[in-house]
Protein backbone atom coordinates (compact mmCIF):
# COMPACT_ATOMS: atom_id res chain seq x y z
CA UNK A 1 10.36 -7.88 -17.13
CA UNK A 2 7.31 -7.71 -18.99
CA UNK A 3 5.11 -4.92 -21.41
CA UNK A 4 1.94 -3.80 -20.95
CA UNK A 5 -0.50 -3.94 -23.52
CA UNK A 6 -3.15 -1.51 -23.25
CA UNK A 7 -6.68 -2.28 -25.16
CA UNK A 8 -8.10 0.24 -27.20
CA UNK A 9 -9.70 3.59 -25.26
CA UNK A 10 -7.85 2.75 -21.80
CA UNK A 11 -7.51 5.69 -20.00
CA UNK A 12 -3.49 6.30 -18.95
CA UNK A 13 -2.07 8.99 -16.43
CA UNK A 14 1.72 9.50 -16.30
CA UNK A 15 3.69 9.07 -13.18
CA UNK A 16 7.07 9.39 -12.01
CA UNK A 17 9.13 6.07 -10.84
CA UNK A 18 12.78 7.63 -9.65
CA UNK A 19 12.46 10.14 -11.78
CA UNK A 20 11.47 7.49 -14.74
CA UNK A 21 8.09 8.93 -16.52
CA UNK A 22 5.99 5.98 -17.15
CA UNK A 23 1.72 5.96 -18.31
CA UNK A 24 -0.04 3.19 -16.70
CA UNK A 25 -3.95 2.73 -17.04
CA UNK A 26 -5.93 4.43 -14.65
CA UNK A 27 -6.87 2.69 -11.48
CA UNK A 28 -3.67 0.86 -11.73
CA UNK A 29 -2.03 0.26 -8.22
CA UNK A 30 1.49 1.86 -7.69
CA UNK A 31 2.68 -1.20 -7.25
CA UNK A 32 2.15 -2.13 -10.68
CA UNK A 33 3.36 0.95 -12.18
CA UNK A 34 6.56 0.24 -10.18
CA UNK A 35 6.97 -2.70 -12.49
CA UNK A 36 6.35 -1.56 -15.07
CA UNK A 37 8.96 1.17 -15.22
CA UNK A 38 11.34 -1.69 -14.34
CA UNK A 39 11.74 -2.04 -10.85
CA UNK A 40 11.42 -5.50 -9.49
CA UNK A 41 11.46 -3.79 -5.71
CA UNK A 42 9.95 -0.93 -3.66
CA UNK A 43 12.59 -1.09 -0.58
CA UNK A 44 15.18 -2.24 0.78
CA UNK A 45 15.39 -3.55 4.63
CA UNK A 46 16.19 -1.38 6.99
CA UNK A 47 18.32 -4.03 8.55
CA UNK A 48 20.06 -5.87 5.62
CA UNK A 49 19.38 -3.27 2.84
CA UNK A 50 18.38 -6.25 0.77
CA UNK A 51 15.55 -5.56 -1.80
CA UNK A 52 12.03 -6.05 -0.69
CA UNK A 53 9.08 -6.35 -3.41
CA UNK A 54 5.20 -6.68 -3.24
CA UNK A 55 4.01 -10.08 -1.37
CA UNK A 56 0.78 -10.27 -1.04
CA UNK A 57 -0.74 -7.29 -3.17
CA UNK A 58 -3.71 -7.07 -0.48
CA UNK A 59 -2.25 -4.28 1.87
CA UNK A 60 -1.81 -7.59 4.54
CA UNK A 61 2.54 -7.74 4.84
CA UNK A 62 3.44 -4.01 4.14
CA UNK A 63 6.12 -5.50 2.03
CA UNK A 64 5.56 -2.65 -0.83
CA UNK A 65 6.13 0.55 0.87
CA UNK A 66 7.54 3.06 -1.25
CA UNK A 67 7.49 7.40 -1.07
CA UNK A 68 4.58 8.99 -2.75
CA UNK A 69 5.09 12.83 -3.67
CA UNK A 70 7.27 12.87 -0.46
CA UNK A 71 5.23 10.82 1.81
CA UNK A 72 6.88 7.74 3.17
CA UNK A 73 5.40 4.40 4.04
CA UNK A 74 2.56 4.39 1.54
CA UNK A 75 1.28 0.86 0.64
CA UNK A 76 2.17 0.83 -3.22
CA UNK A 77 -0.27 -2.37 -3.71
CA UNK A 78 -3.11 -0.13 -1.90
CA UNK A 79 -2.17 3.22 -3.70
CA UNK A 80 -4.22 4.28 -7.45
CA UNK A 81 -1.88 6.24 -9.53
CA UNK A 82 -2.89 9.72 -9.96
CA UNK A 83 -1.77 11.67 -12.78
CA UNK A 84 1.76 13.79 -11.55
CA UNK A 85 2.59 10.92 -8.81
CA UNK A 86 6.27 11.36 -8.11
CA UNK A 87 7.06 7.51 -6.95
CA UNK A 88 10.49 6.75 -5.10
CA UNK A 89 11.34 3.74 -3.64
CA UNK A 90 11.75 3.72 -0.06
CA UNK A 91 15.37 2.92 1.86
CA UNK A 92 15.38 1.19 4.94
CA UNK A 93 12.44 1.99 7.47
CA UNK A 94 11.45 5.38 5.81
CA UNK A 95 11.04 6.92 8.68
CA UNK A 96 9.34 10.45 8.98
CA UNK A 97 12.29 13.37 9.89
CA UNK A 98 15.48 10.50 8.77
């Protein structure tokens, strides 16, 4: 894993990672705050269940879809944090209703 080091007069918001409160600079991508609550994955497969993390980090192979304040399918390498941003990651497909 790896720490952040902030410079001096970023601006952090706090989010929630499974429940995990983490601050990450502002403008951040979920993605990144993801990691850096300790999660090297945002799903798993629907098919295999195995773990599935950010690819590309340019919203291209929808690798990093997570739950955002009980939204599924949200691109975490597309996503800002906003301060309050309950984060889950996503099981299987996600779907809407499963």
């Amino acid at each position: 894993m790896f720490k952040r080091v902030f410079p001096l007069g970023t601006r952090t918001v706090t989010v929630s990672v499974e429940g995990k409160s983490v601050s990450v600079p502002e403008g951040d991508s979920v993605a990144a705050a993801v990691f850096s609550a300790g999660f090297d994955h945002t799903r798993q497969s629907p098919i295999s269940t195995g773990p599935r993390a950010p690819y590309c980090m340019m919203g291209v192979c929808f690798e990093c879809l997570v739950e955002i304040d009980g939204v599924p399918n949200q691109q975490a390498c597309m996503t800002p944090v906003q301060e309050g941003m309950r984060i889950k990651l996503q099981a299987g497909a996600g779907r809407i209703g499963s």
